[in-house]
C-alpha atoms as a PDB file:
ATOM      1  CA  UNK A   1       2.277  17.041   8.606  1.00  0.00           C
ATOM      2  CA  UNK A   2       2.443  19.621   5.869  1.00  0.00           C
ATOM      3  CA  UNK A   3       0.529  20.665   2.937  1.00  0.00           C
ATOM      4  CA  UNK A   4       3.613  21.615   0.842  1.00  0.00           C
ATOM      5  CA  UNK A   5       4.635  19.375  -2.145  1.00  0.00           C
ATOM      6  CA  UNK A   6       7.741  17.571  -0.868  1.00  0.00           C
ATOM      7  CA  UNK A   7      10.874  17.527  -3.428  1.00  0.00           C
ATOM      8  CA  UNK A   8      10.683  13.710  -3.843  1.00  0.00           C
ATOM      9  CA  UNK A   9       7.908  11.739  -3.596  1.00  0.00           C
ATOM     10  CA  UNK A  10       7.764   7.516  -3.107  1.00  0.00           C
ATOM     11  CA  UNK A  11       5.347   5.256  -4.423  1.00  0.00           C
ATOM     12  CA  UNK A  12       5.669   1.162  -4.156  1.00  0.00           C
ATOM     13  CA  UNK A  13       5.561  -0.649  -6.903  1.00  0.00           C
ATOM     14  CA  UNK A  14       5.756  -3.802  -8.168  1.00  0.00           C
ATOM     15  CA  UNK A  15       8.603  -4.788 -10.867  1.00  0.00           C
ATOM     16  CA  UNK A  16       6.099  -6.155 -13.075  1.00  0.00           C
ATOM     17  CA  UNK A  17       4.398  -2.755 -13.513  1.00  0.00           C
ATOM     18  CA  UNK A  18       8.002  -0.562 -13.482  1.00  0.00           C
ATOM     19  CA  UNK A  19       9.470  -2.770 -16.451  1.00  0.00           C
ATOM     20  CA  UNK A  20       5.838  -1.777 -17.991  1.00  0.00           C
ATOM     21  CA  UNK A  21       7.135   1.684 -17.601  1.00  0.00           C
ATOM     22  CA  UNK A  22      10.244   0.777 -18.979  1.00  0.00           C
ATOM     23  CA  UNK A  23       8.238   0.066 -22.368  1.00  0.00           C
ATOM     24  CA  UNK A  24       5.852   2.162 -22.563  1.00  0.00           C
ATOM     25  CA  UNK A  25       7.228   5.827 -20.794  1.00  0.00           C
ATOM     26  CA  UNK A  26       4.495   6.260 -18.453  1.00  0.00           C
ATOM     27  CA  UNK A  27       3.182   4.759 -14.890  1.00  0.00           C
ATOM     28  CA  UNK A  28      -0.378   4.249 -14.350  1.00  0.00           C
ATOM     29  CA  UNK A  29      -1.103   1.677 -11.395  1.00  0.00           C
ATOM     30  CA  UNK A  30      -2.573   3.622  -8.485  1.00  0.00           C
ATOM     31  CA  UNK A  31      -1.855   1.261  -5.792  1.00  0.00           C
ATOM     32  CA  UNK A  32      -2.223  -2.990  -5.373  1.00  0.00           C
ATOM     33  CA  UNK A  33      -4.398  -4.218  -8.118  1.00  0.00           C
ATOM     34  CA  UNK A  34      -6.039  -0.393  -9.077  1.00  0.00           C
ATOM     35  CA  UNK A  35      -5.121   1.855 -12.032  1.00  0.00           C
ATOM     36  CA  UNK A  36      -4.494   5.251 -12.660  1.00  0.00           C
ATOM     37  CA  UNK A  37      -7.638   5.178 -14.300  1.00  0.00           C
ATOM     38  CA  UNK A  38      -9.658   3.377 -11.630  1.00  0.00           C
ATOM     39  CA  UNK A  39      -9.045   5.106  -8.605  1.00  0.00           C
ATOM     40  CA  UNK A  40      -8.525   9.024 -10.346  1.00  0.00           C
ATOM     41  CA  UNK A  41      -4.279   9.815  -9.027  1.00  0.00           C
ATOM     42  CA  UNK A  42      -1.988   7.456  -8.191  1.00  0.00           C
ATOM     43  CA  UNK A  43      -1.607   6.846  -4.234  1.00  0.00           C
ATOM     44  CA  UNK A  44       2.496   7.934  -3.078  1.00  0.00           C
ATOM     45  CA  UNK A  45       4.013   8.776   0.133  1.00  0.00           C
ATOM     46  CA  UNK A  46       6.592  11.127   1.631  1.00  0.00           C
ATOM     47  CA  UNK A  47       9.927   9.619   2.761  1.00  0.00           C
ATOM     48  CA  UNK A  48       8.411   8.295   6.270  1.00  0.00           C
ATOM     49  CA  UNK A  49       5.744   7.359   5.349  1.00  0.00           C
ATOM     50  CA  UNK A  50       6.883   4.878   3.403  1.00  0.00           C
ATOM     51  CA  UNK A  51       7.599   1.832   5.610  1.00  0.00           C
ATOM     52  CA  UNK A  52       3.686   2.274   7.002  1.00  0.00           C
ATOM     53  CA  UNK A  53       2.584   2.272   3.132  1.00  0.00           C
ATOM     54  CA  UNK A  54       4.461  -0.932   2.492  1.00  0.00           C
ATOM     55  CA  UNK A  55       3.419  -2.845   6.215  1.00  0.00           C
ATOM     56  CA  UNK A  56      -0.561  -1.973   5.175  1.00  0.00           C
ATOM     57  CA  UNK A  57      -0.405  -3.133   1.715  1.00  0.00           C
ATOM     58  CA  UNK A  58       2.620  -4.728  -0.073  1.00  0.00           C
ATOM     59  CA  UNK A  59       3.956  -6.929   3.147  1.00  0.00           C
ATOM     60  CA  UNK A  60       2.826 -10.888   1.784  1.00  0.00           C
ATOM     61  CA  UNK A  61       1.950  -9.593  -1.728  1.00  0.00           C
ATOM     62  CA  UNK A  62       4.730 -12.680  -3.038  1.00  0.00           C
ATOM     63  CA  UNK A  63       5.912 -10.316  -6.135  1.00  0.00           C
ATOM     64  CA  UNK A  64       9.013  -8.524  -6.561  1.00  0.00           C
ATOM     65  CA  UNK A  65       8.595  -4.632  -5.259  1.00  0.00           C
ATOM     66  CA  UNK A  66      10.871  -1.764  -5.909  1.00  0.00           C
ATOM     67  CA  UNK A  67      10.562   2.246  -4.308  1.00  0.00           C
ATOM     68  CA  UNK A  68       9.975   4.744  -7.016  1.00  0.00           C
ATOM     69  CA  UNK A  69      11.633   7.896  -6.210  1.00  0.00           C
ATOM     70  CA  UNK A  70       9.621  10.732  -7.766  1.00  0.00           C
ATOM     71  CA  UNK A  71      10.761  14.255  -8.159  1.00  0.00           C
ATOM     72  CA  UNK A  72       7.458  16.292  -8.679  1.00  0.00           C
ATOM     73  CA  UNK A  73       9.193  19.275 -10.813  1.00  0.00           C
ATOM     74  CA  UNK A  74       9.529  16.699 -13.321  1.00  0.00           C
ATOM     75  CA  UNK A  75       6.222  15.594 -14.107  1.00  0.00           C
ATOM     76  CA  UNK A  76       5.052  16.710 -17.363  1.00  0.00           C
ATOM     77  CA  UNK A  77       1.228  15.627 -17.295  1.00  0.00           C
ATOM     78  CA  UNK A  78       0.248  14.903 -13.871  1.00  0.00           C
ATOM     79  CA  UNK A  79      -0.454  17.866 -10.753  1.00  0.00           C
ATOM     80  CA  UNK A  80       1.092  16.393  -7.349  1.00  0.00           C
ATOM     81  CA  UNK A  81      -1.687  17.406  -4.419  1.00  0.00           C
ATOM     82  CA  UNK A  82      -0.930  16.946  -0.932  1.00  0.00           C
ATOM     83  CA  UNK A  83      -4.615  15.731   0.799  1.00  0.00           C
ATOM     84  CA  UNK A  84      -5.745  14.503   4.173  1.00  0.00           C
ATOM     85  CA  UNK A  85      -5.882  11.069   4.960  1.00  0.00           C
ATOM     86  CA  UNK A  86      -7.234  10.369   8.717  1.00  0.00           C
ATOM     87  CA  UNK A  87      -4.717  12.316  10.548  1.00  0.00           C
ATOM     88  CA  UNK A  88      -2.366  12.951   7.908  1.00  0.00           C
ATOM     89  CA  UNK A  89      -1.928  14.401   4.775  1.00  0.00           C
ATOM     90  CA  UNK A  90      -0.611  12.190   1.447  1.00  0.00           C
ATOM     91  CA  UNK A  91       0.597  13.364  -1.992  1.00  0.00           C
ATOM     92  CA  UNK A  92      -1.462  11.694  -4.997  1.00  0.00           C
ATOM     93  CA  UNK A  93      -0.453  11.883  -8.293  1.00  0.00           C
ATOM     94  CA  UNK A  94      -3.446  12.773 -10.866  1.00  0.00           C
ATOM     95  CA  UNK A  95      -2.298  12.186 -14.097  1.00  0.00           C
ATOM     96  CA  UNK A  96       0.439   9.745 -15.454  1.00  0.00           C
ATOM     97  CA  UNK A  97       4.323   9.560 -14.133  1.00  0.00           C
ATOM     98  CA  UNK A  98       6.368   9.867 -17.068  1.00  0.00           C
ATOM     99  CA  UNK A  99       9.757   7.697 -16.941  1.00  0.00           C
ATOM    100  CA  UNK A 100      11.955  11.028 -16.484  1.00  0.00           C
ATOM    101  CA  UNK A 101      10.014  11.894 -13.312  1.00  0.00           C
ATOM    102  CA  UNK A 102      11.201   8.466 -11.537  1.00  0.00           C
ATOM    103  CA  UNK A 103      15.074   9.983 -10.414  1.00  0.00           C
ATOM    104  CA  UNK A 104      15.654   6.367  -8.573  1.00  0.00           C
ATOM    105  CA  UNK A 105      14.213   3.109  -8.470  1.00  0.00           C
ATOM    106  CA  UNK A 106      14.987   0.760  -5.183  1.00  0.00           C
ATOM    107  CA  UNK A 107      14.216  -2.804  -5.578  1.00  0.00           C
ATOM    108  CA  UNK A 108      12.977  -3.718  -1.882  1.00  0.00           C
ATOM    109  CA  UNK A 109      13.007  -7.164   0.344  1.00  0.00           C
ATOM    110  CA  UNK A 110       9.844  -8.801   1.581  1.00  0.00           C
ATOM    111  CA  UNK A 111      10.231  -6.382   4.810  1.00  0.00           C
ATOM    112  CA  UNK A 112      10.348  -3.509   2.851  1.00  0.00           C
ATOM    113  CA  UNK A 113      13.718  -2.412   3.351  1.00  0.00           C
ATOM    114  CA  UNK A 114      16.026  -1.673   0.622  1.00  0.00           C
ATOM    115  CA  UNK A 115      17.981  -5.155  -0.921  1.00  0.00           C
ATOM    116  CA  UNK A 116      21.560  -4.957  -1.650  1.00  0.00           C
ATOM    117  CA  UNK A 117      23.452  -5.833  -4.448  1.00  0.00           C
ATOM    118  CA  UNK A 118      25.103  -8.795  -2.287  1.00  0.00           C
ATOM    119  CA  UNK A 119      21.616 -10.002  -1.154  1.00  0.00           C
ATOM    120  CA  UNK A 120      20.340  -9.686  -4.819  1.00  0.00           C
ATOM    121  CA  UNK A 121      23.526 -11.759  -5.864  1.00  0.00           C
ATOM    122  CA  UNK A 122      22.845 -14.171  -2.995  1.00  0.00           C
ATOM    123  CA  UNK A 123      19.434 -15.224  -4.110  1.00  0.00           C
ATOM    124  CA  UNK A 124      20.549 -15.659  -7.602  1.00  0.00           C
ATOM    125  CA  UNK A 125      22.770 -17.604  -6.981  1.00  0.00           C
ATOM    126  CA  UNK A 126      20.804 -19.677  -4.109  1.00  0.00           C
ATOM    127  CA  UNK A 127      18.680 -19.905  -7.495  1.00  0.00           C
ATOM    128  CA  UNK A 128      21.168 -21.316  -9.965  1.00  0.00           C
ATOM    129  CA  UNK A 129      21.913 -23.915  -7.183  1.00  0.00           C
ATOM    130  CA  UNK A 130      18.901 -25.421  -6.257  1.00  0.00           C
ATOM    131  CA  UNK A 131      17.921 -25.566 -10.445  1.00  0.00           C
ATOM    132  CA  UNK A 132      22.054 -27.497 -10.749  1.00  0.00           C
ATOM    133  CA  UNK A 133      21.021 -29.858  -7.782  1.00  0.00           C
ATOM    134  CA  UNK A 134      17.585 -30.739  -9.197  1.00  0.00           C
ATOM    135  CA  UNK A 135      19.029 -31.343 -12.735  1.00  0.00           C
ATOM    136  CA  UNK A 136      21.856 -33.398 -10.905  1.00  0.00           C
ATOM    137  CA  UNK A 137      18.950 -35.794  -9.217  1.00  0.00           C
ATOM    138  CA  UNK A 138      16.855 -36.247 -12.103  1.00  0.00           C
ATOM    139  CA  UNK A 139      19.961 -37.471 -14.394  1.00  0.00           C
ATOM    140  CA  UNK A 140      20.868 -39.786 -11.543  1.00  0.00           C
ATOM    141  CA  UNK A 141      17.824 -41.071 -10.616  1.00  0.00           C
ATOM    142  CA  UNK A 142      17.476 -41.845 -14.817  1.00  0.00           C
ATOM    143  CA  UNK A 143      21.222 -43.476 -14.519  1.00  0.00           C
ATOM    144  CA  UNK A 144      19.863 -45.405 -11.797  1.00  0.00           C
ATOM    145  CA  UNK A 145      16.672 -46.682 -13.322  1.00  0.00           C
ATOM    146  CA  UNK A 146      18.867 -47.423 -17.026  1.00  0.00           C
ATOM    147  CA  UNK A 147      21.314 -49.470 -15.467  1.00  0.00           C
ATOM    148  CA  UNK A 148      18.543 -51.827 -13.947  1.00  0.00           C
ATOM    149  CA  UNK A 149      18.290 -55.375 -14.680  1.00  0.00           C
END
C-alpha cells in the first residue's frame, strides 16, 4: 500500500464508453452505470488491483470490456489522488481523462484476463458461421416448403 501516484494507472471500461472517447476526446464514466459527474473522480486501480476491481464489478456485466492504461503525467484537466479504501488505498481520477492520457487500451475476456488476437479472430469467426448456417436453414427450409405439392 502506498500513497504515491503510480506511473500507470488502470481503469475498466466498457467498449461502448471507450469508442465514446474515441469521438469525443475525453472519458467521463466513473465506474458501472455512474459518471464522472455523478460520483465526483472516476474510480481506477493500480496494476494488482485490477483483477479484484473486475471480479467485484464487471464479472457477468454481458458487454464488451477493455483495460485502460493511464499514465497520470499526461492528464491535462484531471488531479490523480491516491485515497483509502478499507484497508487499502485507490487512485481516483477527479476531472476528465483526455484521449492522450490512455497510453494502451486491452480489450479483456469475460474472466478478465487479457483476449488475444487469435481468440478475438476465433469468435468472429464462430460469428460469421453460425449467421452462414442460419441463412443456409432458412433458404432450405423455404426450398422445402416451395417445392410442396
Amino acid at each position: 500500500m502506498t500513497d504515491r501516484v503510480p506511473d500507470r494507472i488502470f481503469h475498466v471500461a466498457t467498449a461502448a464508453d471507450w469508442r465514446r472517447t474515441l469521438e469525443t476526446g475525453t472519458y467521463t464514466t466513473s465506474t458501472v452505470g455512474r459518471t464522472l459527474a455523478e460520483e465526483g473522480y472516476i474510480h481506477a486501480s493500480r496494476r494488482d488491483q485490477v483483477q479484484g476491481v473486475f471480479d467485484r464489478y464487471y464479472a457477468g456485466l454481458g458487454e464488451d470490456l477493455v483495460l485502460l492504461s493511464i499514465d497520470p503525467a499526461r492528464l491535462t484537466e484531471a488531479e490523480v489522488r491516491v485515497e483509502p479504501v478499507g484497508d487499502d488505498t485507490y487512485p481516483h481520477v477527479y476531472g476528465p481523462i483526455n484521449r492522450l492520457a490512455v497510453v494502451d487500451v486491452t480489450p479483456l475476456n469475460r474472466r478478465g484476463g487479457r483476449e488475444t488476437l487469435m481468440s478475438l479472430w476465433l469468435k468472429g469467426m464462430a460469428l460469421r458461421m453460425g449467421i452462414a448456417i442460419a441463412v443456409m436453414l432458412v433458404i432450405a427450409l423455404a426450398v422445402l416448403l416451395v417445392r410442396r405439392p
